[in-house]
N, C-alpha and C. Protein backbone atom coordinates (compact mmCIF):
# COMPACT_ATOMS: atom_id res chain seq x y z
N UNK A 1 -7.34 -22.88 -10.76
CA UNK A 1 -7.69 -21.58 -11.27
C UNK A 1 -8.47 -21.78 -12.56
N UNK A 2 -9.50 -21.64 -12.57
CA UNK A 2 -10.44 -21.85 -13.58
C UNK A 2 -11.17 -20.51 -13.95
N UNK A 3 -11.08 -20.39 -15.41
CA UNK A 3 -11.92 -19.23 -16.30
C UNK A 3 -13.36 -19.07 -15.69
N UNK A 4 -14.06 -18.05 -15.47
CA UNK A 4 -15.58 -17.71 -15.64
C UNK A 4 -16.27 -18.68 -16.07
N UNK A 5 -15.91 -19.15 -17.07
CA UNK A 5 -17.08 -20.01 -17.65
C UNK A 5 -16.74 -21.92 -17.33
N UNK A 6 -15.59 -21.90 -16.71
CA UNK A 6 -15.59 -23.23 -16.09
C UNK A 6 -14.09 -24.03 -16.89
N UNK A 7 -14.00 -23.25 -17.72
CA UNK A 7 -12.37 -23.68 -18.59
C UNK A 7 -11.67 -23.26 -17.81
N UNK A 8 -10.74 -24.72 -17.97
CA UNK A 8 -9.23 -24.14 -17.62
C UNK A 8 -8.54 -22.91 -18.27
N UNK A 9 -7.72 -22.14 -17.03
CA UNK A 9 -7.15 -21.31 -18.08
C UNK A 9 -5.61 -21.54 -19.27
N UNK A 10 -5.78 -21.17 -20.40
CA UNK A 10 -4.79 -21.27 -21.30
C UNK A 10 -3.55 -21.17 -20.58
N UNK A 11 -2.61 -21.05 -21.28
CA UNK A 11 -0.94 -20.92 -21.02
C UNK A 11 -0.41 -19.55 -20.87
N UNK A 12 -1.31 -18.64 -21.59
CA UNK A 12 -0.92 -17.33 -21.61
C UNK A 12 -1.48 -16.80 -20.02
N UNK A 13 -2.69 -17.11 -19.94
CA UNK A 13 -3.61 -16.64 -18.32
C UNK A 13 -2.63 -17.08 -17.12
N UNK A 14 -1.75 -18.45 -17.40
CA UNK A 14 -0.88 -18.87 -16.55
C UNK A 14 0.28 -17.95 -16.13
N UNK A 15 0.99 -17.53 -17.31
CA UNK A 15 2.28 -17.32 -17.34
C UNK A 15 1.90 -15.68 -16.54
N UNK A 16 1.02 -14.92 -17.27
CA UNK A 16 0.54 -13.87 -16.71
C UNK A 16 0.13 -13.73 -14.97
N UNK A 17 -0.27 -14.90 -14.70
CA UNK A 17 -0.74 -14.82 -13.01
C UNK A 17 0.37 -15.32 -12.64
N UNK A 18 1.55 -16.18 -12.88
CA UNK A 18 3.14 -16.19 -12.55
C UNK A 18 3.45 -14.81 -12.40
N UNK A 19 3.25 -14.03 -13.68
CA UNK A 19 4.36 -12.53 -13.24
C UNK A 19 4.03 -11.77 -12.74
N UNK A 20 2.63 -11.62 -12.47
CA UNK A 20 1.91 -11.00 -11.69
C UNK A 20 2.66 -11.50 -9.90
N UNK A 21 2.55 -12.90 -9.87
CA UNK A 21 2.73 -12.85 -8.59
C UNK A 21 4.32 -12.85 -8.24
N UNK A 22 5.49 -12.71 -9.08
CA UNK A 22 6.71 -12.87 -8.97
C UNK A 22 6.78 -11.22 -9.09
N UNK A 23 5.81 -10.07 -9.48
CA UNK A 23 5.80 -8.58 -9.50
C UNK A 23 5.70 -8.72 -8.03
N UNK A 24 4.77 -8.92 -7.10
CA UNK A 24 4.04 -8.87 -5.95
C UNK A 24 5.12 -9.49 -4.75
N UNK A 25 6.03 -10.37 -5.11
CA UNK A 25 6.82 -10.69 -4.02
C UNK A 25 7.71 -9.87 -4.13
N UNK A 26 8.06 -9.56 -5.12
CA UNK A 26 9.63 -8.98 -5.30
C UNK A 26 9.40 -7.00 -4.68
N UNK A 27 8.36 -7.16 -5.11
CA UNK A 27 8.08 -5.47 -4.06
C UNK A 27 7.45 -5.50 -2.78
N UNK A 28 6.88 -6.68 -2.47
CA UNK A 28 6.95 -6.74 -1.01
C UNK A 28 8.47 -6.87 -0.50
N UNK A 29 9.24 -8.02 -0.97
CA UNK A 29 10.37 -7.95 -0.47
C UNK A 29 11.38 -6.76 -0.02
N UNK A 30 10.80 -5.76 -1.44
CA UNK A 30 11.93 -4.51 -1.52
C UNK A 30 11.17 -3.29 -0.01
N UNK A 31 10.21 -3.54 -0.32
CA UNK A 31 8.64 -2.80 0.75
C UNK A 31 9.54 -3.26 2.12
N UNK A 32 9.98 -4.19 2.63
CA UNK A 32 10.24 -4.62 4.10
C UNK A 32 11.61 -4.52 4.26
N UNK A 33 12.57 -3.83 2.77
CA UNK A 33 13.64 -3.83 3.41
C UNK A 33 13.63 -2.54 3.38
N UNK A 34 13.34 -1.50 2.58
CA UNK A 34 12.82 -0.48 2.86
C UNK A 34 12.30 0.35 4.11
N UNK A 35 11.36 -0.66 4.76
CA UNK A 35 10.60 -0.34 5.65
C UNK A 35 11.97 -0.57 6.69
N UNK A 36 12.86 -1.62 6.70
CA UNK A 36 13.74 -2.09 7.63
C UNK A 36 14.54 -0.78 7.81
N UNK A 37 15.30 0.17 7.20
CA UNK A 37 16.22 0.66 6.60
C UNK A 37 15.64 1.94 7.89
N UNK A 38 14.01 2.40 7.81
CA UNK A 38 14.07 3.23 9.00
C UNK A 38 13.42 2.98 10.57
N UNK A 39 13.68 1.25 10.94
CA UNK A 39 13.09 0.55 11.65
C UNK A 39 11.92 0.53 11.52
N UNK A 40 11.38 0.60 10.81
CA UNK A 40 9.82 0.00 10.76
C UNK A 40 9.32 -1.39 10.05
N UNK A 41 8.37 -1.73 10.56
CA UNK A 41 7.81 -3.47 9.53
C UNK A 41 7.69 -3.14 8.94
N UNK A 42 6.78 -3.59 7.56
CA UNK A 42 6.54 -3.79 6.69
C UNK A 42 5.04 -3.17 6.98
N UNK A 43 4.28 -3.30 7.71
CA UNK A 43 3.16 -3.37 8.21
C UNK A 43 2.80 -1.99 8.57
N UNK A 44 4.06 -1.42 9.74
CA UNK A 44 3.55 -0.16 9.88
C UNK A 44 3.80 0.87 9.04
N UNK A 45 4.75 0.69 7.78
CA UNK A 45 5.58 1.07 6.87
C UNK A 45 4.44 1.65 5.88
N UNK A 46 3.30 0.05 6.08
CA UNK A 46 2.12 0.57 4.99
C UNK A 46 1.04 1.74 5.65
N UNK A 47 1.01 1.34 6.81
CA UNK A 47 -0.26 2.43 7.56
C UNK A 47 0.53 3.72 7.38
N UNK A 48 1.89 4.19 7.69
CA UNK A 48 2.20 5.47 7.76
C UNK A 48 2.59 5.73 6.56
N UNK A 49 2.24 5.17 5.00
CA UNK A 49 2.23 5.59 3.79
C UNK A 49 0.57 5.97 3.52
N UNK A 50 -0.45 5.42 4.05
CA UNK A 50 -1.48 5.92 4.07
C UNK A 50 -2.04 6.93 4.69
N UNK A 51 -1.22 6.83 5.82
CA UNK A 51 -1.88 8.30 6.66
C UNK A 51 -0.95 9.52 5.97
N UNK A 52 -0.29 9.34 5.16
CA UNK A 52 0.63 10.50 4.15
C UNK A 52 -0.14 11.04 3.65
N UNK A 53 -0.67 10.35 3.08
CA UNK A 53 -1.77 10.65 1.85
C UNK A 53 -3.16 11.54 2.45
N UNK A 54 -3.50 11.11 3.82
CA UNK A 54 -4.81 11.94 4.35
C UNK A 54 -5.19 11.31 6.01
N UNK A 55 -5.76 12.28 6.98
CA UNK A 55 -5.61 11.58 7.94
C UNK A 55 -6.92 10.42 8.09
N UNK A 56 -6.77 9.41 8.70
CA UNK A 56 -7.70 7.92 8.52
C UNK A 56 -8.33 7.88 10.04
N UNK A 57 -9.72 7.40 9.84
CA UNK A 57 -10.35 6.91 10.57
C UNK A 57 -9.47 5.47 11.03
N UNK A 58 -9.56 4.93 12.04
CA UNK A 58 -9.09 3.39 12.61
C UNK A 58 -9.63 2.43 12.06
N UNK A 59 -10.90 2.49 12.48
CA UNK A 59 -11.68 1.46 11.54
C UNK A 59 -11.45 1.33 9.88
N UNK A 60 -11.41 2.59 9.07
CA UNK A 60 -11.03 2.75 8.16
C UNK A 60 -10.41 2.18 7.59
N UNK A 61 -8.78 2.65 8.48
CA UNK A 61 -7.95 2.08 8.01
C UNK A 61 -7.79 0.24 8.33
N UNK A 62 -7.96 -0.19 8.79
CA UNK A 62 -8.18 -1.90 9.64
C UNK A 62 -9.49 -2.47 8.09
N UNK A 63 -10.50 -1.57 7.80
CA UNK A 63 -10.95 -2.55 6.37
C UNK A 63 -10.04 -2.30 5.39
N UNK A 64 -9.31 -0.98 5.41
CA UNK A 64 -8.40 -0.80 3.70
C UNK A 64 -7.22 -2.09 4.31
N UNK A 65 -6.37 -2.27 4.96
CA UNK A 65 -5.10 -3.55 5.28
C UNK A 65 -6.31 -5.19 5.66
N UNK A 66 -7.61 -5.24 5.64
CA UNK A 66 -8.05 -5.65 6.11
C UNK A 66 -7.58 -7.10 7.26
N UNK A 67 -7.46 -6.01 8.18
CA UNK A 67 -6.98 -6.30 9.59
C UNK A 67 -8.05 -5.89 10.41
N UNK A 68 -7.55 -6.83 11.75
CA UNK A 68 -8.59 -6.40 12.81
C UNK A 68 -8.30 -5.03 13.43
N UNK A 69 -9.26 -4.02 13.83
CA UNK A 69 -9.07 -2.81 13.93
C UNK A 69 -8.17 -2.75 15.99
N UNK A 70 -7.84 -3.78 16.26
CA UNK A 70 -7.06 -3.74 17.39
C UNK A 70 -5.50 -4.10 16.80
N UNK A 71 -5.40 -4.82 15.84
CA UNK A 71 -4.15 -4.50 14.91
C UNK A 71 -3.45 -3.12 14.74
N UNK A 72 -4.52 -2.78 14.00
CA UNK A 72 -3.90 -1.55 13.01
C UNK A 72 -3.68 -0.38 14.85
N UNK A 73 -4.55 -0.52 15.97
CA UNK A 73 -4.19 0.35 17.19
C UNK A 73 -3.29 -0.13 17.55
N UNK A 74 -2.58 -1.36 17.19
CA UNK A 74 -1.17 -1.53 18.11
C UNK A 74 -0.28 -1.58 16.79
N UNK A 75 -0.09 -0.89 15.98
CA UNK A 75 0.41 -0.10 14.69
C UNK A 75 0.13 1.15 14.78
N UNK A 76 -0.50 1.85 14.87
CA UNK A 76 -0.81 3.22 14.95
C UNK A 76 0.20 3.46 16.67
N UNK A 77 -0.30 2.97 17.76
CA UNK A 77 0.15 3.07 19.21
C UNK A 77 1.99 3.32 18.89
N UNK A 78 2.87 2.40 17.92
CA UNK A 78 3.95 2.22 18.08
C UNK A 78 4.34 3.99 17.23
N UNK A 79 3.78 4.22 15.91
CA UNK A 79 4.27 5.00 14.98
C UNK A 79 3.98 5.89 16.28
N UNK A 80 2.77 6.01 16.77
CA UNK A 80 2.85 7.35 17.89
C UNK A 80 4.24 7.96 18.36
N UNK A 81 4.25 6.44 19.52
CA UNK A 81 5.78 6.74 20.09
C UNK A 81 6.30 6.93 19.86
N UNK A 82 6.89 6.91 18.14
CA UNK A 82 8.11 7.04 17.41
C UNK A 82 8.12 9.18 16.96
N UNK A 83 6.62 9.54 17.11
CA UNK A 83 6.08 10.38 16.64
C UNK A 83 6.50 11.06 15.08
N UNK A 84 5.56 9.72 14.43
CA UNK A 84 5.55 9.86 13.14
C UNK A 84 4.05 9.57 12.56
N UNK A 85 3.28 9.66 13.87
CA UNK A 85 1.60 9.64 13.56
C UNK A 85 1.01 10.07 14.84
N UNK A 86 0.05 11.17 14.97
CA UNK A 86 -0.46 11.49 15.75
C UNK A 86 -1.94 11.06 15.76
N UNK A 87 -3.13 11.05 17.04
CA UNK A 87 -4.75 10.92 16.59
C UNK A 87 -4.76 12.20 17.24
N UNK A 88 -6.18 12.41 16.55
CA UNK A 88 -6.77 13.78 16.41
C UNK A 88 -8.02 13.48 16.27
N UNK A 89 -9.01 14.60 16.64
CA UNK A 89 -10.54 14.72 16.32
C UNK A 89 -10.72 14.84 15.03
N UNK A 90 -11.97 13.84 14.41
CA UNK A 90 -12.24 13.76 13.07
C UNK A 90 -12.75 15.12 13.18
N UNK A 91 -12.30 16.05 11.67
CA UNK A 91 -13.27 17.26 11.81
C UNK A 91 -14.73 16.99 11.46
N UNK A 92 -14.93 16.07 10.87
CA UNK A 92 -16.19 16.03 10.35
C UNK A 92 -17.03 15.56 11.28
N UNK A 93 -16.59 14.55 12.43
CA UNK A 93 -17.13 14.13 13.67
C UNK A 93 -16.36 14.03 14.71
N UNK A 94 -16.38 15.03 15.59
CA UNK A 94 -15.38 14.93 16.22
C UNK A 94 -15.38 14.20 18.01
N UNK A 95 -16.35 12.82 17.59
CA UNK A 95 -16.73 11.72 18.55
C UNK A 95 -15.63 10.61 17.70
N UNK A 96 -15.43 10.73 16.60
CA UNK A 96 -14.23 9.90 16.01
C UNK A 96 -12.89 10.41 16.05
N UNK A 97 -11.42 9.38 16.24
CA UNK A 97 -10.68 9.62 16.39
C UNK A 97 -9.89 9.35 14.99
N UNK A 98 -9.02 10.31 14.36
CA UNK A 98 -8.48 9.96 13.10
C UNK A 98 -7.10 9.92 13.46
N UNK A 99 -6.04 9.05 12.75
CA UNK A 99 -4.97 8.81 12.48
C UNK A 99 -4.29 9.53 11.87
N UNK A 100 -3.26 10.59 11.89
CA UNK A 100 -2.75 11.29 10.73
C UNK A 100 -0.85 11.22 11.17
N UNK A 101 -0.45 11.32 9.65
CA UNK A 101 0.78 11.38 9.84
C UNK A 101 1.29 13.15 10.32
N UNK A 102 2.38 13.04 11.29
CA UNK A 102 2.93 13.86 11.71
C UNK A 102 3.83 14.40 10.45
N UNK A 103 4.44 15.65 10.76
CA UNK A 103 5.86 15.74 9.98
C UNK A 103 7.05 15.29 9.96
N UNK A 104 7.11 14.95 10.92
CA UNK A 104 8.50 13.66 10.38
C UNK A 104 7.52 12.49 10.04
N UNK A 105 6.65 12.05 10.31
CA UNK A 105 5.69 10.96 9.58
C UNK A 105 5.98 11.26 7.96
N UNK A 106 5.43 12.64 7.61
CA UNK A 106 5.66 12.29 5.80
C UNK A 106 7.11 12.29 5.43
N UNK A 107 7.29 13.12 6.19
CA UNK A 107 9.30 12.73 5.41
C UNK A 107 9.89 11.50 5.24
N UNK A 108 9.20 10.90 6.81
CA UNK A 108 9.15 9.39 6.48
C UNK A 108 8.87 8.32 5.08
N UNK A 109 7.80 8.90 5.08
CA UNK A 109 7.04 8.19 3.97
C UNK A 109 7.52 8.62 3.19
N UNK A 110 8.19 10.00 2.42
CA UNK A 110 8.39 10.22 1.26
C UNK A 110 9.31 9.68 0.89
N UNK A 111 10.67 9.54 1.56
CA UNK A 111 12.16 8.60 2.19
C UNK A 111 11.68 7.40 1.43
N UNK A 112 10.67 6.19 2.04
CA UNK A 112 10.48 5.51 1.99
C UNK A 112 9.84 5.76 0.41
N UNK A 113 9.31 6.30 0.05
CA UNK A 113 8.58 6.05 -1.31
C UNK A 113 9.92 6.33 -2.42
N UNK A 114 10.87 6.97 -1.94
CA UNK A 114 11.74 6.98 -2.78
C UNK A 114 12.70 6.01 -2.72
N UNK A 115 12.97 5.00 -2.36
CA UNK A 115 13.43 3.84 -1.77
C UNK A 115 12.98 2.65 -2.54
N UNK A 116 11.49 2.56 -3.36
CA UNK A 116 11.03 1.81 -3.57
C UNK A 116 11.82 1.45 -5.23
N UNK A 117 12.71 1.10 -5.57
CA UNK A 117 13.88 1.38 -6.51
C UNK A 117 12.87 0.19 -7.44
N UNK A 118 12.04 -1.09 -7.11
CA UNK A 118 11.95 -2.03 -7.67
C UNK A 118 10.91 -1.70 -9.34
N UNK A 119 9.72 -0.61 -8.52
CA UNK A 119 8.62 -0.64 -9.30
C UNK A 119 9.29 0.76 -10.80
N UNK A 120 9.65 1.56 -9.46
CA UNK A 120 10.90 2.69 -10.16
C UNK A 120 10.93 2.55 -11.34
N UNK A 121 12.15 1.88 -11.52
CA UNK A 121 13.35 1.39 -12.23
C UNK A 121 12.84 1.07 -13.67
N UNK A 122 12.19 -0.29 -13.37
CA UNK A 122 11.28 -0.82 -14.28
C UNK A 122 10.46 -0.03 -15.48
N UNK A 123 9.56 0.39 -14.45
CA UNK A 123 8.45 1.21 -15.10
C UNK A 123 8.97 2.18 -15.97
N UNK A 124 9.88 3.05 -15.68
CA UNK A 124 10.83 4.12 -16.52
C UNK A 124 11.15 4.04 -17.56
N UNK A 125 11.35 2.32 -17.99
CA UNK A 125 12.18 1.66 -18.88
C UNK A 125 10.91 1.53 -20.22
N UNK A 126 9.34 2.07 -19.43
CA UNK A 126 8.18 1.76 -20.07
C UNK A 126 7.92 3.25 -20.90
N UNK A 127 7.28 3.60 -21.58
CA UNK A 127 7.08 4.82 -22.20
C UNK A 127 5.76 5.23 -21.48
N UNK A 128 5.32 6.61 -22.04
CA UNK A 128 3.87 6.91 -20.31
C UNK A 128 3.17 6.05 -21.20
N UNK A 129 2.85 6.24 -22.18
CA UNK A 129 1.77 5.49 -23.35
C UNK A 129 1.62 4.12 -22.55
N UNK A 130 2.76 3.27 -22.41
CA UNK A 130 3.23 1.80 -21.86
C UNK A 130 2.19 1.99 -20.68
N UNK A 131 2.81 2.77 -20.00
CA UNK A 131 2.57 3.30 -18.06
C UNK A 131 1.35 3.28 -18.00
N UNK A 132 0.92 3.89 -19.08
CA UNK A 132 -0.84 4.33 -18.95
C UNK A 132 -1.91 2.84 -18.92
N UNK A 133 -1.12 2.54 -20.37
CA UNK A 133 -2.05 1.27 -20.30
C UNK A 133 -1.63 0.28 -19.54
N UNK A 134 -0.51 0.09 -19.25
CA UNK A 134 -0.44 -0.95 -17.89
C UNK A 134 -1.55 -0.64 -16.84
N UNK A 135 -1.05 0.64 -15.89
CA UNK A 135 -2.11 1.51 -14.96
C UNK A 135 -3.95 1.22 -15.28
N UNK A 136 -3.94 1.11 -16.75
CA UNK A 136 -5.86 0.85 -17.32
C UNK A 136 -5.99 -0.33 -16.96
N UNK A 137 -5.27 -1.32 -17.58
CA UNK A 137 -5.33 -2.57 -17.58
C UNK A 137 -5.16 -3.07 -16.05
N UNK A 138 -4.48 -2.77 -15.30
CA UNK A 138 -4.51 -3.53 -13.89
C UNK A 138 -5.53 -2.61 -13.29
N UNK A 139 -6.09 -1.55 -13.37
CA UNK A 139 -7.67 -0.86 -12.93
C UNK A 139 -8.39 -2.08 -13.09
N UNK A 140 -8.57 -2.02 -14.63
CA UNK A 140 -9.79 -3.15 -14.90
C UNK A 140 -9.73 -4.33 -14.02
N UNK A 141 -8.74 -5.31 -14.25
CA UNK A 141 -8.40 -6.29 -13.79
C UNK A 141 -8.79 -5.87 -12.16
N UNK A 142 -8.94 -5.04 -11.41
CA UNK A 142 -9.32 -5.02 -9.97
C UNK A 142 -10.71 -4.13 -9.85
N UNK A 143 -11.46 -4.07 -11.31
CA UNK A 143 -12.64 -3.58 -11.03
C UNK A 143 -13.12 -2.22 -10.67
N UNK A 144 -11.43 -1.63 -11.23
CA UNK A 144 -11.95 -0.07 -11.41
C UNK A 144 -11.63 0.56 -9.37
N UNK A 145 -11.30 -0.74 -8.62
CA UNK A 145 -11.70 -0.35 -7.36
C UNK A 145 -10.05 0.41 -6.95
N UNK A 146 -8.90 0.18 -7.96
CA UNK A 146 -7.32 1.01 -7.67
C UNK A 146 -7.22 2.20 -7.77
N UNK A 147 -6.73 2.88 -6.96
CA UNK A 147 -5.94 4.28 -7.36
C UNK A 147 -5.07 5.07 -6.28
């Protein structure tokens, strides 16, 4: 892991990409037991937290998990059955097929978002001031491309 300009990075850049990635396991971990808790992976756990939020093109969604878009249809195919995601005609084109969560789909997800005790907990313990600039600072750090 080497700096921009070809330096190694310091001790501080280290310890920081440690907690960064000991943040990242420990909420995946909590993410799949979570996800376990209403039989779902981890995987489809994430697609039917996205289709909460708005209904998704396939393709769409297969570059946001970047997965192959026959993935994310045999993820979408299962939540069907479970009917906690339905497809529907894109309104905007309705030669495309969009992904959207059903209503027990968001209850799902909301269940599940309240479940997520790890990031919770923590963060609470932060003041918003804290929250905020954490939230700026990991924007930057991903190029403005989070939200």
């Amino acid at each position: 892991m080497a700096g921009g300009d070809g330096r190694a990075p310091d001790a501080l850049c280290v310890e920081v990409a440690e907690l960064i990635g000991t943040v990242v396991a420990r909420y995946h971990e909590e993410y799949e037991l979570a996800a376990a808790e209403h039989a779902l992976t981890g995987a489809q756990a994430r697609v039917l937290t996205l289709l909460s939020h708005r209904p998704t093109p396939m393709r769409q969604l297969a570059r946001h998990l970047k997965c192959e878009p026959s993935n994310v249809t045999g993820i979408v195919d299962r939540l069907e059955a479970r009917g906690l995601v339905e497809r529907r005609p894109d309104p905007a084109d309705r030669r495309v097929k969009v992904a959207a969560a059903t209503e027990e789909g968001h209850a799902t997800a909301t269940r599940l978002r309240g479940e997520l005790d790890f990031a919770g907990e923590p963060l609470q313990e932060l003041t918003p001031a804290e929250r905020r600039l954490l939230r700026d600072l990991l924007r930057r750090m991903l190029g403005g491309t989070a939200h």
